[in-house]
Protein backbone atom coordinates (compact mmCIF):
# COMPACT_ATOMS: atom_id res chain seq x y z
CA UNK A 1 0.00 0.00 0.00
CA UNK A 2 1.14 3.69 -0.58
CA UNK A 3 0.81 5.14 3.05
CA UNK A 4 1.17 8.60 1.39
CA UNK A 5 -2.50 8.49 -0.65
CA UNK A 6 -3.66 7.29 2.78
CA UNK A 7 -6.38 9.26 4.61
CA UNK A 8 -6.78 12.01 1.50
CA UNK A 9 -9.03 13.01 -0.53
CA UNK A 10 -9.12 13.02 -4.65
CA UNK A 11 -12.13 14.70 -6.94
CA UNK A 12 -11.58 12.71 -10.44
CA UNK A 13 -13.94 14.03 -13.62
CA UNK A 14 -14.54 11.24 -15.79
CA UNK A 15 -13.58 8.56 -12.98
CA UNK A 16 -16.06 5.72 -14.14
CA UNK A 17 -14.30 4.37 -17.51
CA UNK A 18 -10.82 4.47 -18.79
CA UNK A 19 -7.94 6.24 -17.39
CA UNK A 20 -10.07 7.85 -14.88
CA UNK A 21 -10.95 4.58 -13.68
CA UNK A 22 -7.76 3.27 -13.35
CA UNK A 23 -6.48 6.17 -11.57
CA UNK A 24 -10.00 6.11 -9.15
CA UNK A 25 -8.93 2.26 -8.37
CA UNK A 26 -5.35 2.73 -7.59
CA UNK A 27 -6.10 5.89 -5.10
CA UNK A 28 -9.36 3.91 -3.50
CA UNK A 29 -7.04 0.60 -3.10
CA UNK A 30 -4.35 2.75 -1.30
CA UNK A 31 -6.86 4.12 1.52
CA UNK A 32 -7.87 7.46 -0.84
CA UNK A 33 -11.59 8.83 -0.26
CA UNK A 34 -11.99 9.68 -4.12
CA UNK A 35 -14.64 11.37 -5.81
CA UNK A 36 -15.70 10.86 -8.93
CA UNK A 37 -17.90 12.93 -11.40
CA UNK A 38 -18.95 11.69 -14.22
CA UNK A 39 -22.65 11.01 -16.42
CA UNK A 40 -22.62 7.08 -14.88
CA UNK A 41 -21.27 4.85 -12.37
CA UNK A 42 -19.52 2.74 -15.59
CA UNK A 43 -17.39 0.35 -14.39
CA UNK A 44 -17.30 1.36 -10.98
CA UNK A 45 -17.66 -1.04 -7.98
CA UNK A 46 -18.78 -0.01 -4.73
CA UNK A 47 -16.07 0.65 -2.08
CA UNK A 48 -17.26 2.52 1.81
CA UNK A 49 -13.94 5.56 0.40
CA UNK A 50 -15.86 5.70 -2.96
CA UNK A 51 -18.16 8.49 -3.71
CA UNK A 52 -20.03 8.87 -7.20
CA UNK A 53 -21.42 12.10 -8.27
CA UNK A 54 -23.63 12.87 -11.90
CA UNK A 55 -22.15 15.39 -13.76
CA UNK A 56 -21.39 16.25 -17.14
CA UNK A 57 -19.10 18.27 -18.19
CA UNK A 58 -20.14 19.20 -21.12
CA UNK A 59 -23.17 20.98 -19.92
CA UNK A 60 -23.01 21.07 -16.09
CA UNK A 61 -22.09 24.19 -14.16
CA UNK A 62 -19.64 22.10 -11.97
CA UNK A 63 -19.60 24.99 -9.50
CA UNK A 64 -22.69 24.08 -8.37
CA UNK A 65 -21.69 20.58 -7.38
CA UNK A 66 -21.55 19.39 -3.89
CA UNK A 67 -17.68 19.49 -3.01
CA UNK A 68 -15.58 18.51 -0.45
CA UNK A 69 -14.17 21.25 2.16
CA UNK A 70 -10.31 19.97 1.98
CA UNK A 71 -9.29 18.48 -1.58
CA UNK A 72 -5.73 16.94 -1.30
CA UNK A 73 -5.65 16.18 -5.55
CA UNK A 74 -8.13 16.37 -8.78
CA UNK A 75 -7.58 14.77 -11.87
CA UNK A 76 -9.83 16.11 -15.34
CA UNK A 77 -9.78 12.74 -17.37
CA UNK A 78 -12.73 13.11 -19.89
CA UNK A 79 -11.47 13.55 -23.57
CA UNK A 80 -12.23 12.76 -26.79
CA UNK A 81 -10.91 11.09 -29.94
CA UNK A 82 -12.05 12.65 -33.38
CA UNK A 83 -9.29 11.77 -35.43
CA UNK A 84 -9.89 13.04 -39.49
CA UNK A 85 -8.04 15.22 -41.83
CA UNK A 86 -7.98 19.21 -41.10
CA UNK A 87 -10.40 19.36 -44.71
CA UNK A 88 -13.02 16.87 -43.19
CA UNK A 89 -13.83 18.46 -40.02
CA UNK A 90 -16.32 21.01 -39.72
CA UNK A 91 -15.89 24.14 -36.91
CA UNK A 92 -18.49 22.45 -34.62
CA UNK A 93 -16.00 19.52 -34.27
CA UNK A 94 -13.59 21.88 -32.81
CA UNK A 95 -15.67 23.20 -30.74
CA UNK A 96 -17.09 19.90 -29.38
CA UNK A 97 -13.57 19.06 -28.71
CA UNK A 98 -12.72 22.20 -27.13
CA UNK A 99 -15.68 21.94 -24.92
CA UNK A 100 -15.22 18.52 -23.63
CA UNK A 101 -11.17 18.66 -23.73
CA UNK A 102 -10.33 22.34 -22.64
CA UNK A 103 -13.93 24.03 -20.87
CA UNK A 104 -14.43 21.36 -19.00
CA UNK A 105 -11.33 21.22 -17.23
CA UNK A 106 -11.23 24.92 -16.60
CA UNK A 107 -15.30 24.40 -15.30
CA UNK A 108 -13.56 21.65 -13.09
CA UNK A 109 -10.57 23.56 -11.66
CA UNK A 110 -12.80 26.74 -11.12
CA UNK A 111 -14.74 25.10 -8.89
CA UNK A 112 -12.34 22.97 -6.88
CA UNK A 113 -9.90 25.60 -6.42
CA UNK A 114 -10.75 27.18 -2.94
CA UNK A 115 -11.14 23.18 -1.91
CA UNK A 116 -7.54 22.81 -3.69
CA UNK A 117 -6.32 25.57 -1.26
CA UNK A 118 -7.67 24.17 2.42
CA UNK A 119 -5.81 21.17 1.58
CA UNK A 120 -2.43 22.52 1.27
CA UNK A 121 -1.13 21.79 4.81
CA UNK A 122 2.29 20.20 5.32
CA UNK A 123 2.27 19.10 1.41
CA UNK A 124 1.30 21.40 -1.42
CA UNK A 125 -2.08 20.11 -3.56
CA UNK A 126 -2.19 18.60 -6.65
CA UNK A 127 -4.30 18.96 -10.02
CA UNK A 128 -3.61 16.55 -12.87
CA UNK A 129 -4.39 17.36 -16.26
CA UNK A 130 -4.20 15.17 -19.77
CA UNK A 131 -3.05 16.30 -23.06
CA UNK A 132 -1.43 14.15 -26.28
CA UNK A 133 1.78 12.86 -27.54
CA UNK A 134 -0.31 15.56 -30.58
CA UNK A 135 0.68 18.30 -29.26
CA UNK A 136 4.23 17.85 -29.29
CA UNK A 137 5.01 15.24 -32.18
CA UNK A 138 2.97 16.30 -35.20
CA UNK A 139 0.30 13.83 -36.45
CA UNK A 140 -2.00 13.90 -39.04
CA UNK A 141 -5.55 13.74 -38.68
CA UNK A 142 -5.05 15.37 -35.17
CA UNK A 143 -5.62 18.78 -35.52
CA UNK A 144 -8.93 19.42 -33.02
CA UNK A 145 -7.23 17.86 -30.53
CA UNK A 146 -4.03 18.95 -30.78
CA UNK A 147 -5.83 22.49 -30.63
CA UNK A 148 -8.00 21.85 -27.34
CA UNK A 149 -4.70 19.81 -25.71
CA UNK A 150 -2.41 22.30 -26.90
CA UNK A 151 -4.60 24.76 -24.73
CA UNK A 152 -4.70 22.18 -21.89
CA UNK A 153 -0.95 22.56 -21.50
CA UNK A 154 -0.67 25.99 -21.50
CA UNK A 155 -3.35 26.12 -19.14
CA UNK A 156 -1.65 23.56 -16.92
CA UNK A 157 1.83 25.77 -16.69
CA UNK A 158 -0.11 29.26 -15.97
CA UNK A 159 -2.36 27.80 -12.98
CA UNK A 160 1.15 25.92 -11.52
CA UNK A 161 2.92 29.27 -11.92
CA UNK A 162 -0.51 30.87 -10.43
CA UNK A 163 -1.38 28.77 -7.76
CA UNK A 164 2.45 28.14 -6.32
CA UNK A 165 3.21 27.48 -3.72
CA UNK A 166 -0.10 25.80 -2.45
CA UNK A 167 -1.11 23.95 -5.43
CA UNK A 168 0.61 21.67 -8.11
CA UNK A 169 -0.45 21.56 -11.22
CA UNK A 170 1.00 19.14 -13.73
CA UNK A 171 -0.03 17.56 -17.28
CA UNK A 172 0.22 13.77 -18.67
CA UNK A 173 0.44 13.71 -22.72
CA UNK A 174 0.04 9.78 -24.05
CA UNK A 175 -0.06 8.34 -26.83
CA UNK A 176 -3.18 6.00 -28.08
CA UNK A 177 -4.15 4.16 -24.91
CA UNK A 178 -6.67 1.11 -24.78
CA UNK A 179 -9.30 2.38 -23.34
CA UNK A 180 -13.37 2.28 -24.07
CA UNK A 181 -13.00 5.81 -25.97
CA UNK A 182 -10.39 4.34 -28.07
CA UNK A 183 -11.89 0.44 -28.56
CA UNK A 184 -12.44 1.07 -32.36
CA UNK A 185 -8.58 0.95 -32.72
CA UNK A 186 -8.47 -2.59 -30.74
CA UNK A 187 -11.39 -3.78 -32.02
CA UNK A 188 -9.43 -7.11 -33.65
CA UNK A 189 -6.31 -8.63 -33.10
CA UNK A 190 -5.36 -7.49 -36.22
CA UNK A 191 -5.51 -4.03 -35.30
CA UNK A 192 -3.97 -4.70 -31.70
CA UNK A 193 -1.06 -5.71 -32.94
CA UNK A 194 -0.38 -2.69 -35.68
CA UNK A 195 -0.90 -0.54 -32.68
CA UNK A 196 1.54 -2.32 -31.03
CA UNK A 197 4.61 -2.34 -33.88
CA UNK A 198 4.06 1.67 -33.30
CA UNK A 199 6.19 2.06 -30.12
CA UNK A 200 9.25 1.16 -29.81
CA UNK A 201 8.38 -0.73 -26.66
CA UNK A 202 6.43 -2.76 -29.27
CA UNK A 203 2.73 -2.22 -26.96
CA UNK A 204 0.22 0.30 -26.99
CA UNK A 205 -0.58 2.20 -23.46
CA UNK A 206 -3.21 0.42 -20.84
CA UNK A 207 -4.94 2.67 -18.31
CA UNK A 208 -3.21 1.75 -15.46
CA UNK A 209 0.05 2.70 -17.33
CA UNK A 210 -1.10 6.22 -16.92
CA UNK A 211 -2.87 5.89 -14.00
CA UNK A 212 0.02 5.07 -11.81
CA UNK A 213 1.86 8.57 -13.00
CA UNK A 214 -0.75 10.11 -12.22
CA UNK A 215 -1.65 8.77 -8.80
CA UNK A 216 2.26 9.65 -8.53
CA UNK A 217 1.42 13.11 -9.47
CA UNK A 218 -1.30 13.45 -6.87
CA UNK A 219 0.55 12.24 -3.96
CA UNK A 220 2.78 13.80 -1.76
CA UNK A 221 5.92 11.46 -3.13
CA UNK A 222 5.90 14.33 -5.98
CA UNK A 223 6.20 17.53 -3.81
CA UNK A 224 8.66 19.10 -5.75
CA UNK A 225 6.96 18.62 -9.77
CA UNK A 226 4.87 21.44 -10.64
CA UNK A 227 4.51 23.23 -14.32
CA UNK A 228 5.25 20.20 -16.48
CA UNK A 229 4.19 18.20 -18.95
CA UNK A 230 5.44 14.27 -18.93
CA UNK A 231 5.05 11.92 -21.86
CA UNK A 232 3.73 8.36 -20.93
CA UNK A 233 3.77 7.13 -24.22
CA UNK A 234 5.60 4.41 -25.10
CA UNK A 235 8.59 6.40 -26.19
CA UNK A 236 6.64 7.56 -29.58
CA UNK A 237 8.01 11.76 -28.55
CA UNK A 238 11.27 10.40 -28.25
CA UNK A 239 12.57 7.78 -29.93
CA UNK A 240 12.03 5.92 -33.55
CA UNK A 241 9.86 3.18 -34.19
């Protein structure tokens, strides 16, 4: 068990599925309270340090959302995938994607900032925020995301500058990660494996790949990272195929 998660408490948007879920188990499994907004329960399982809340981010005014008084650590994990050529999308795509991707997370950290603040004690707080590998290696048929995660990391390195000394703030970009959101690109073993031969560590990402930086992220064990931007991707930034 990791004694330092112990006894805090997490807010995770977009905790049921995915990532989020990932992250929501490891924290809950190490003696976090964690709550989690998101439109359904998903994949959750019940646990006594498990709270679920109904909220969507892509309408809800999060500010009006019950909150905790003390928040030790958030984490904005809903996203989106629209992958097409700069031609074929239309300006409501970027928008959608800017909405889900970029609004929501500034809806999110509005309203848990005060919370963010009362938990500062002995250790600073944490926010976690998730871009793309997109962002920072150029891909085709990524430019709405790139766009809203491009934002997502500027916005991550103002609010650490911002909110310093009481609050971290700190961004995960991946690469293509098996999750539910991105099951059309696993959907056959076929297609498993050519995501695979991408990396060179010859496997696409799984959630708890990206879960555990982040639960690293939110816990004390990280006092001293604030303002950046780490790749968990399989070495695709880095290195050649």
């Amino acid at each position: 068990m990791n004694d330092s998660l112990k006894n805090r408490t997490y807010l995770i948007a977009g905790g049921s599925k995915g990532i989020g879920l990932a992250l929501t188990q490891q924290l809950t499994s190490n003696g976090a309270t964690v709550h989690v907004y998101s439109r359904s329960t998903g994949d959750l399982a019940a646990t006594e340090n498990l709270i679920h809340h109904v909220c969507d981010f892509a309408s809800d005014d999060f500010a009006a959302a019950e909150l905790p008084d003390e928040i030790h650590g958030v984490a904005y994990c809903p996203g989106t995938i629209n992958l097409r050529s700069f031609r074929a999308l239309k300006i409501d795509d970027f928008r959608h994607d800017f909405e889900i991707n970029t609004m929501g997370a500034i809806k999110f950290l509005k309203g848990v900032q005060a919370g963010l603040k009362r938990g500062a004690g002995e250790h600073p707080s944490s926010a976690v925020l998730f871009s793309t590998v997109a962002v920072g290696k150029g891909l085709p048929m990524h430019a709405s995301i790139a766009v809203a995660k491009g934002a997502i990391e500027g916005l991550s390195r103002s609010l650490a500058s911002e909110l310093a000394p009481h609050t971290r703030v700190n961004c995960i970009a991946p690469a293509l990660t098996d999750t539910p959101l991105a099951s059309n690109f696993f959907a056959s073993d076929e297609k498993r494996a050519m995501m695979d031969a991408k990396y060179p560590l010859k496997r696409a990402g799984q959630p708890d790949d990206l879960a555990s930086m982040a639960a690293f992220l939110l816990s004390p064990a990280s006092g001293w990272i604030t303002g950046q931007t780490i790749g968990v991707d399989g070495g695709m930034s880095t290195l050649g195929g």
